[in-house]
PDB file of N, CA and C in Angstrom:
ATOM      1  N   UNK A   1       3.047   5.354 -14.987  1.00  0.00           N
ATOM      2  CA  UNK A   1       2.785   3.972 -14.624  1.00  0.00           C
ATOM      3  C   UNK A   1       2.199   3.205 -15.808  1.00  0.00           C
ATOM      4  N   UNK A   2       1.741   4.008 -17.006  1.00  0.00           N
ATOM      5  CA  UNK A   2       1.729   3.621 -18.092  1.00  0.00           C
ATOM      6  C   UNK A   2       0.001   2.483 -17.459  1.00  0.00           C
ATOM      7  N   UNK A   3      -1.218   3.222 -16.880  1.00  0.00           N
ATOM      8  CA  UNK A   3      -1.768   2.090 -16.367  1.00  0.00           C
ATOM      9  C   UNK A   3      -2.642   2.065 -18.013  1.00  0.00           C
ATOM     10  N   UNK A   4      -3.698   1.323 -17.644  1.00  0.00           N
ATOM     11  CA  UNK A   4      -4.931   0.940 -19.483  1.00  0.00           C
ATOM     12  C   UNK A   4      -5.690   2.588 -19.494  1.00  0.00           C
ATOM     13  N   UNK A   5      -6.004   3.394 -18.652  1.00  0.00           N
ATOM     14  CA  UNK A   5      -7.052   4.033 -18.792  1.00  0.00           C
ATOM     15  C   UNK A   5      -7.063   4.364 -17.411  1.00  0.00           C
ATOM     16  N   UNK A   6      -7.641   5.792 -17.777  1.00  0.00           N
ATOM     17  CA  UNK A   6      -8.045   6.902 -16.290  1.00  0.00           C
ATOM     18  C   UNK A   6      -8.942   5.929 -15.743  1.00  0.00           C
ATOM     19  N   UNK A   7     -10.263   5.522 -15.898  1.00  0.00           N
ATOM     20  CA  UNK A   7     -11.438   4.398 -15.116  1.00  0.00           C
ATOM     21  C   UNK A   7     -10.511   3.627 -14.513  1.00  0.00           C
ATOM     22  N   UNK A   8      -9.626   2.807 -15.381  1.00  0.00           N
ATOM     23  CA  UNK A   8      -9.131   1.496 -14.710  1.00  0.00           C
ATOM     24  C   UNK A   8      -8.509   2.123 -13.516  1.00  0.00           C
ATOM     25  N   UNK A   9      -7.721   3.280 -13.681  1.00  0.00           N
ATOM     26  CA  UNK A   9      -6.423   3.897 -12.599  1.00  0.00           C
ATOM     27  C   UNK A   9      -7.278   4.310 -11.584  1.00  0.00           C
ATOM     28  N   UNK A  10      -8.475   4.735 -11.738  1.00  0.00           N
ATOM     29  CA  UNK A  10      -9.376   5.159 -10.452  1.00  0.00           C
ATOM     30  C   UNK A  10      -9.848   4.436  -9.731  1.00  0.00           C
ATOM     31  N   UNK A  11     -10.172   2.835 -10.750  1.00  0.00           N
ATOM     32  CA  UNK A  11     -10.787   2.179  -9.871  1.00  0.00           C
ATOM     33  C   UNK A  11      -9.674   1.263  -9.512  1.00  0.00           C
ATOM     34  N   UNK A  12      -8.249   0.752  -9.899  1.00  0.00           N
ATOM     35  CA  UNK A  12      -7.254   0.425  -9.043  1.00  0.00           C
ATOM     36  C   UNK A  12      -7.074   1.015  -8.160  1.00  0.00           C
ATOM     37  N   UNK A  13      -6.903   2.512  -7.656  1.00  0.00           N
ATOM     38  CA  UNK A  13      -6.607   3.043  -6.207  1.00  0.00           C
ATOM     39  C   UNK A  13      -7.657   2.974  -5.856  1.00  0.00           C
ATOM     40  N   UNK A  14      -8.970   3.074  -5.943  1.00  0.00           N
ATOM     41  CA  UNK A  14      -9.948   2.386  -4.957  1.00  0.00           C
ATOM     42  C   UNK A  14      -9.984   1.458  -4.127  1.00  0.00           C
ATOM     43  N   UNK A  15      -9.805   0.166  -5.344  1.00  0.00           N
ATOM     44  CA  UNK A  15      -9.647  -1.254  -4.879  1.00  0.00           C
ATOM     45  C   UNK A  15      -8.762  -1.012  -3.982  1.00  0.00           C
ATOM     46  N   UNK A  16      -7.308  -0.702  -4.078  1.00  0.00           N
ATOM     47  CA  UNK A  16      -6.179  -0.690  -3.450  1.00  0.00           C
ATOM     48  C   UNK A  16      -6.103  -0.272  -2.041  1.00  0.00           C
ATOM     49  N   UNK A  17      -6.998   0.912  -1.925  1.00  0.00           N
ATOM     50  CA  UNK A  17      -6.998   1.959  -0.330  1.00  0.00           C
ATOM     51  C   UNK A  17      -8.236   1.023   0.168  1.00  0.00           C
ATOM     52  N   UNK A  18      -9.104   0.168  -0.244  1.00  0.00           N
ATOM     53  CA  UNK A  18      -9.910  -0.450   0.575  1.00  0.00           C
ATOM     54  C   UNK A  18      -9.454  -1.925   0.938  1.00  0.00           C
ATOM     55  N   UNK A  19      -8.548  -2.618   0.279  1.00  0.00           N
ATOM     56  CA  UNK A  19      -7.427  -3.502   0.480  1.00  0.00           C
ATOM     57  C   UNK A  19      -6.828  -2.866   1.972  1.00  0.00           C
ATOM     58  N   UNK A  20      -6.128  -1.788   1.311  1.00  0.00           N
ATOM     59  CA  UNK A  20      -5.145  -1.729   2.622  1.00  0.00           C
ATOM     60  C   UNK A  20      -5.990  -1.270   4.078  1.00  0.00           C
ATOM     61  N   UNK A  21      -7.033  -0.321   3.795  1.00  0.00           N
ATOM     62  CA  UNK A  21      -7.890  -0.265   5.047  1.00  0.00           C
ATOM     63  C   UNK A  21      -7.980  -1.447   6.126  1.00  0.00           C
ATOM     64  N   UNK A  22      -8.491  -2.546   5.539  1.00  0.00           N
ATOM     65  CA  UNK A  22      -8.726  -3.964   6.158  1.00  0.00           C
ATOM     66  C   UNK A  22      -7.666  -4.233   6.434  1.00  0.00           C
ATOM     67  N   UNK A  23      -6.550  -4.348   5.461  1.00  0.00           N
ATOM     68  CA  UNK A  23      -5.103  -4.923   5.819  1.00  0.00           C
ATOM     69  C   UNK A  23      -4.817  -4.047   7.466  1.00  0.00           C
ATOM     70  N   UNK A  24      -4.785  -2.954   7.545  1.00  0.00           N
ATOM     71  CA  UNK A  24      -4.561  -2.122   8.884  1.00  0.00           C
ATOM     72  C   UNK A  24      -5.161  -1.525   9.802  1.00  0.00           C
ATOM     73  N   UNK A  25      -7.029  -2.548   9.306  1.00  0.00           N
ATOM     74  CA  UNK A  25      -7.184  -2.827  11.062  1.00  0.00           C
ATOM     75  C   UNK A  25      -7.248  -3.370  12.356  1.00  0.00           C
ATOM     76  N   UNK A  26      -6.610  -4.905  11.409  1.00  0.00           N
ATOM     77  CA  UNK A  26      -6.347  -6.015  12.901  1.00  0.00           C
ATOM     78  C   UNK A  26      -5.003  -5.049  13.382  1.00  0.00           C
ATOM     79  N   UNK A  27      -3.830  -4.382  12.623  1.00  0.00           N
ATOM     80  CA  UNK A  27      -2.694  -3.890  13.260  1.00  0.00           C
ATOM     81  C   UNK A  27      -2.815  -2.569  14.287  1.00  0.00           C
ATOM     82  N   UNK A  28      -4.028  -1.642  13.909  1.00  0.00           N
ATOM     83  CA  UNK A  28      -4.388  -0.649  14.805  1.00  0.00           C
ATOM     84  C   UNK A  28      -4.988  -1.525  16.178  1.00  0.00           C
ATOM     85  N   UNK A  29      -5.691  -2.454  15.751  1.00  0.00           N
ATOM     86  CA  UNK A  29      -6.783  -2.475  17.181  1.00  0.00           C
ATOM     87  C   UNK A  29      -5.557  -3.674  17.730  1.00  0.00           C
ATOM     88  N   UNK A  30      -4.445  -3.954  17.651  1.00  0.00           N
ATOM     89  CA  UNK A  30      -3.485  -4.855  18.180  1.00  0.00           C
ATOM     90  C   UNK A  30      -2.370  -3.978  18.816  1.00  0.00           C
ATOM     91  N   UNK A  31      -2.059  -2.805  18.098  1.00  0.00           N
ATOM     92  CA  UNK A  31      -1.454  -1.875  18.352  1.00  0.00           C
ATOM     93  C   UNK A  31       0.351  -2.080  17.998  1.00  0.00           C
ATOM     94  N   UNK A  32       0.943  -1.861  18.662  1.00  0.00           N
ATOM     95  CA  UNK A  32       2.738  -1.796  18.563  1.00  0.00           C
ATOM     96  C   UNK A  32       3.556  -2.202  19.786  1.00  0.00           C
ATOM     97  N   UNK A  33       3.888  -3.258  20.281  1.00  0.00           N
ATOM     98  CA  UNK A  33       5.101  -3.327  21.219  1.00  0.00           C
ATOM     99  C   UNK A  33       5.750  -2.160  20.979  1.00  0.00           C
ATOM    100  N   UNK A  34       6.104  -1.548  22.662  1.00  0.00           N
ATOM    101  CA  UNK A  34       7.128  -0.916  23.008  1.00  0.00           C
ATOM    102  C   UNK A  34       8.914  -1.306  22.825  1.00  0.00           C
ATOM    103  N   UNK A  35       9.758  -0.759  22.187  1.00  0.00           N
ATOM    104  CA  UNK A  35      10.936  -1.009  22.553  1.00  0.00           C
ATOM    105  C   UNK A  35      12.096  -0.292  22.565  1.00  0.00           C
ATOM    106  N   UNK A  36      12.779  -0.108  23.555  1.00  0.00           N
ATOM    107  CA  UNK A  36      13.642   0.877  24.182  1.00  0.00           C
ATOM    108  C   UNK A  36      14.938   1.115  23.639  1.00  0.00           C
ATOM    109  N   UNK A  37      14.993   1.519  22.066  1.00  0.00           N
ATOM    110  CA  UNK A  37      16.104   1.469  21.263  1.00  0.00           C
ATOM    111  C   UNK A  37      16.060   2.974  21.599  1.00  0.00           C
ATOM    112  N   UNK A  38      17.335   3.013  20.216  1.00  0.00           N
ATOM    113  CA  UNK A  38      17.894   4.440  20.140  1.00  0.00           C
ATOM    114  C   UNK A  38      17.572   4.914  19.028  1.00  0.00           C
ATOM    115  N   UNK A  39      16.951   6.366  19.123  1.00  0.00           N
ATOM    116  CA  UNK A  39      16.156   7.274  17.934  1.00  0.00           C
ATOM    117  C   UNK A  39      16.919   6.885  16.748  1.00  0.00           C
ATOM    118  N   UNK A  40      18.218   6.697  16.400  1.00  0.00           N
ATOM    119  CA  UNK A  40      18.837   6.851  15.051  1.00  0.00           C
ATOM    120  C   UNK A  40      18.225   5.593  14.650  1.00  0.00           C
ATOM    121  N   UNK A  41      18.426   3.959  15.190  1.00  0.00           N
ATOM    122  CA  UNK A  41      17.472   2.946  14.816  1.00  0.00           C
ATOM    123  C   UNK A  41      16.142   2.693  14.877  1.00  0.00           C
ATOM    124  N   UNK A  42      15.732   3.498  15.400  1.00  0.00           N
ATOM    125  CA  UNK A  42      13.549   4.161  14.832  1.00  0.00           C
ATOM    126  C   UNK A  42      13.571   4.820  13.647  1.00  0.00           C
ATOM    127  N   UNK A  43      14.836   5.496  13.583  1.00  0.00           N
ATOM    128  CA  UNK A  43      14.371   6.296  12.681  1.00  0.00           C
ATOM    129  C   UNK A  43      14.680   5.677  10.762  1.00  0.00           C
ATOM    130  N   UNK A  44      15.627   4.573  11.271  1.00  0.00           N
ATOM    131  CA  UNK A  44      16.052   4.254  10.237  1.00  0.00           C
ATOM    132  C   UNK A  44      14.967   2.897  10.142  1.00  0.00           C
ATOM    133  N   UNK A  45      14.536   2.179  10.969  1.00  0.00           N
ATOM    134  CA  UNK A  45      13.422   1.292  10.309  1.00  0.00           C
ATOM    135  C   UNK A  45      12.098   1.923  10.652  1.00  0.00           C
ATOM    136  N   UNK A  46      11.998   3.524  10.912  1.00  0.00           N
ATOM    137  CA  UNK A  46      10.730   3.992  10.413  1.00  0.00           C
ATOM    138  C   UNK A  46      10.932   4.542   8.562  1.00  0.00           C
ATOM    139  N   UNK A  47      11.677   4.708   8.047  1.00  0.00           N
ATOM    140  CA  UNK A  47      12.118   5.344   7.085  1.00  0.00           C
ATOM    141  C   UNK A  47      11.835   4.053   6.025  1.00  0.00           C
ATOM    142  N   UNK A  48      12.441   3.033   6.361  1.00  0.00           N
ATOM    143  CA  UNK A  48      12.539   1.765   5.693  1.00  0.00           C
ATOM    144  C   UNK A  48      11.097   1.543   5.494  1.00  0.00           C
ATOM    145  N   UNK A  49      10.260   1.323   6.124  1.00  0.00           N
ATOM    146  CA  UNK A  49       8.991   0.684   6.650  1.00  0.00           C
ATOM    147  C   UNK A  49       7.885   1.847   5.727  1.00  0.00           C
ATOM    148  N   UNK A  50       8.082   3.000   6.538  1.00  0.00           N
ATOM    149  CA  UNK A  50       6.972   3.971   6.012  1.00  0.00           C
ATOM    150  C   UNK A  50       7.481   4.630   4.334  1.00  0.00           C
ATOM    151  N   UNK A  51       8.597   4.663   4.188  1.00  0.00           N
ATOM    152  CA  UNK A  51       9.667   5.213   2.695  1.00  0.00           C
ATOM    153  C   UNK A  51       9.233   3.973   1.610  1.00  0.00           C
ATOM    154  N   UNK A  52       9.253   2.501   2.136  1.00  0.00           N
ATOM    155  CA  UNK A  52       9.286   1.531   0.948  1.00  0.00           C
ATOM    156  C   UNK A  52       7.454   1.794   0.715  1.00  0.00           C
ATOM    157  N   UNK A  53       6.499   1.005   2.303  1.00  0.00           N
ATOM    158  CA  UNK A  53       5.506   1.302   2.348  1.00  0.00           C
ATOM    159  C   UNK A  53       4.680   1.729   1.600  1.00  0.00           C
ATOM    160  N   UNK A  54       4.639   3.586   1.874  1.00  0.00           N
ATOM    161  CA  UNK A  54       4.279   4.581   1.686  1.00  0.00           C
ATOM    162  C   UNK A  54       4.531   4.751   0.317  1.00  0.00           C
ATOM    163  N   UNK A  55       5.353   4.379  -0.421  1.00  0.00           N
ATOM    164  CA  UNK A  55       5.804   5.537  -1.822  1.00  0.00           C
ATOM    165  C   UNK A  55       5.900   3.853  -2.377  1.00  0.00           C
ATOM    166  N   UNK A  56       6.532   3.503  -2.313  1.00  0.00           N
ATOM    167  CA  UNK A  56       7.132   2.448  -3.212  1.00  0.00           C
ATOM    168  C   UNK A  56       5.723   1.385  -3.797  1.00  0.00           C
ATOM    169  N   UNK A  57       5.530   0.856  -2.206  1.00  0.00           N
ATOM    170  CA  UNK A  57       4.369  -0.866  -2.605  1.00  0.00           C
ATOM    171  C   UNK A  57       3.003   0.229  -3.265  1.00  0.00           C
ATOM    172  N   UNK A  58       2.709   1.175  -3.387  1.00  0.00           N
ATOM    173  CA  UNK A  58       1.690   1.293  -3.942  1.00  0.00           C
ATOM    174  C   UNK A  58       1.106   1.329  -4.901  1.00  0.00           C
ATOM    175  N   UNK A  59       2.307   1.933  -5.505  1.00  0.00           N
ATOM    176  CA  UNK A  59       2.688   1.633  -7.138  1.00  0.00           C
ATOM    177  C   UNK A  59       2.503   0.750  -8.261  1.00  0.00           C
ATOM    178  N   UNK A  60       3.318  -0.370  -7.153  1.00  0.00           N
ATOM    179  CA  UNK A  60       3.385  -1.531  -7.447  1.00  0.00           C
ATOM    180  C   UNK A  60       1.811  -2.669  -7.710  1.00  0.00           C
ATOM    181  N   UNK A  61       1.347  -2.604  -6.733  1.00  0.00           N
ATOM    182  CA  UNK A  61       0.157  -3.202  -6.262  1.00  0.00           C
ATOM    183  C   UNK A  61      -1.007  -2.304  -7.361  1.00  0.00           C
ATOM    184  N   UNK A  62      -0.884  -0.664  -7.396  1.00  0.00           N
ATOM    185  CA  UNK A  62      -2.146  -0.267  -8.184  1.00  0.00           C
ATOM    186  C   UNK A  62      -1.650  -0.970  -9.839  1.00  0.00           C
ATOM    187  N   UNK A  63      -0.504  -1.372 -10.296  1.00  0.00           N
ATOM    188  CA  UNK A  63      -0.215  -1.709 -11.471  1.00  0.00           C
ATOM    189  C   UNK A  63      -0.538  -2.513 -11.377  1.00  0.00           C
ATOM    190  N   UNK A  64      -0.491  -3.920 -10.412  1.00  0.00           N
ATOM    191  CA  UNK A  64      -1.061  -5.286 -11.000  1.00  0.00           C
ATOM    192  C   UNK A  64      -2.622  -5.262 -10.747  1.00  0.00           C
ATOM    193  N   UNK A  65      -2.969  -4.619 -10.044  1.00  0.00           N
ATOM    194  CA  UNK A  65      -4.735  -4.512  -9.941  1.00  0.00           C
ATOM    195  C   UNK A  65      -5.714  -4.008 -10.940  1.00  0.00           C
ATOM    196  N   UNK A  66      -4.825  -2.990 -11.693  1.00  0.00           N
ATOM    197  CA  UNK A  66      -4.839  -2.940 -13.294  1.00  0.00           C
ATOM    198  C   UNK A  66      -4.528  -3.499 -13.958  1.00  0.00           C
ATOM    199  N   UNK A  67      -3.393  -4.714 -13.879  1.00  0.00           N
ATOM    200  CA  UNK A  67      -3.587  -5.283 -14.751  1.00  0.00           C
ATOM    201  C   UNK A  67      -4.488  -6.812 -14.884  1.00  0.00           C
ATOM    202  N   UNK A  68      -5.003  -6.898 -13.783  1.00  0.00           N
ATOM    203  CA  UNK A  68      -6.070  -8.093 -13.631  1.00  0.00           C
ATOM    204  C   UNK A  68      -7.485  -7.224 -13.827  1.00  0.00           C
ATOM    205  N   UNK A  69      -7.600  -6.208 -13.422  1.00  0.00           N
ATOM    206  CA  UNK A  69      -8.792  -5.423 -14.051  1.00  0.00           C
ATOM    207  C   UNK A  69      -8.851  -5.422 -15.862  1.00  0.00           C
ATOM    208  N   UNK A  70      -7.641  -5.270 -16.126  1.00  0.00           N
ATOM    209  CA  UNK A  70      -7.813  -5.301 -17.613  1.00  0.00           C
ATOM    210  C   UNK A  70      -8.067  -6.362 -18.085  1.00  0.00           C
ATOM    211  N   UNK A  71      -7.268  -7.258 -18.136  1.00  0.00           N
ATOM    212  CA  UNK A  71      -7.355  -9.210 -17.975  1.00  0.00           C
ATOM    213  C   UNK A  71      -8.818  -9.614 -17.910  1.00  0.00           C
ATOM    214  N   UNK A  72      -9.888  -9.132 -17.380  1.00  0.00           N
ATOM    215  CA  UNK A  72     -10.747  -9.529 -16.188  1.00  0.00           C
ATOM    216  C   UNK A  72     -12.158  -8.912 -17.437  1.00  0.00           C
ATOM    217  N   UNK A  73     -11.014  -8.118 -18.092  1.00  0.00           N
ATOM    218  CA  UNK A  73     -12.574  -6.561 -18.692  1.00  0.00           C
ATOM    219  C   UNK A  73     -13.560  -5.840 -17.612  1.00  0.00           C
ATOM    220  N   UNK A  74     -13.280  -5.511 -16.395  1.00  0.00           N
ATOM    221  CA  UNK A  74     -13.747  -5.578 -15.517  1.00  0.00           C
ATOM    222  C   UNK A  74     -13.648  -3.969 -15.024  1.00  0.00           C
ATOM    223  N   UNK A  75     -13.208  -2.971 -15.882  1.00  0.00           N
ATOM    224  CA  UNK A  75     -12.869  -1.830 -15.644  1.00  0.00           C
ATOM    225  C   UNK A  75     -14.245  -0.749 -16.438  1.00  0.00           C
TER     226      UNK A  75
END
């Protein structure tokens, strides 16, 4: 990910998992509509959802939080 420095990269996934904490607890305590599809379409916008989610946006997000930490001198 090519981030500035081990500090900065530790304290970007910090920042980041306490970001998303907040981000997902109005959605826990709101919870999920029910809807009565078919497993192959759960499974394909659980895949989408938790696959981009999960692996992809985190990446993304710990790189620019490093790079406003660096910007910032704040690391």
């Amino acid at each position: 990910m090519k981030l500035h420095s081990p500090q900065s990269a530790v304290l970007s996934a910090v920042i980041f998992n306490a970001l998303v904490i907040i981000a997902l607890i109005p959605l826990a305590l709101r919870g999920v509509k029910f809807r009565a599809t078919g497993s192959a379409a759960i499974l394909r916008r659980n895949v989408w959802i938790y696959g981009v989610g999960g692996i992809i946006v985190p990446f993304i997000f710990i790189k620019l939080i490093d790079l406003v930490l660096v910007a910032l001198h704040a690391y």
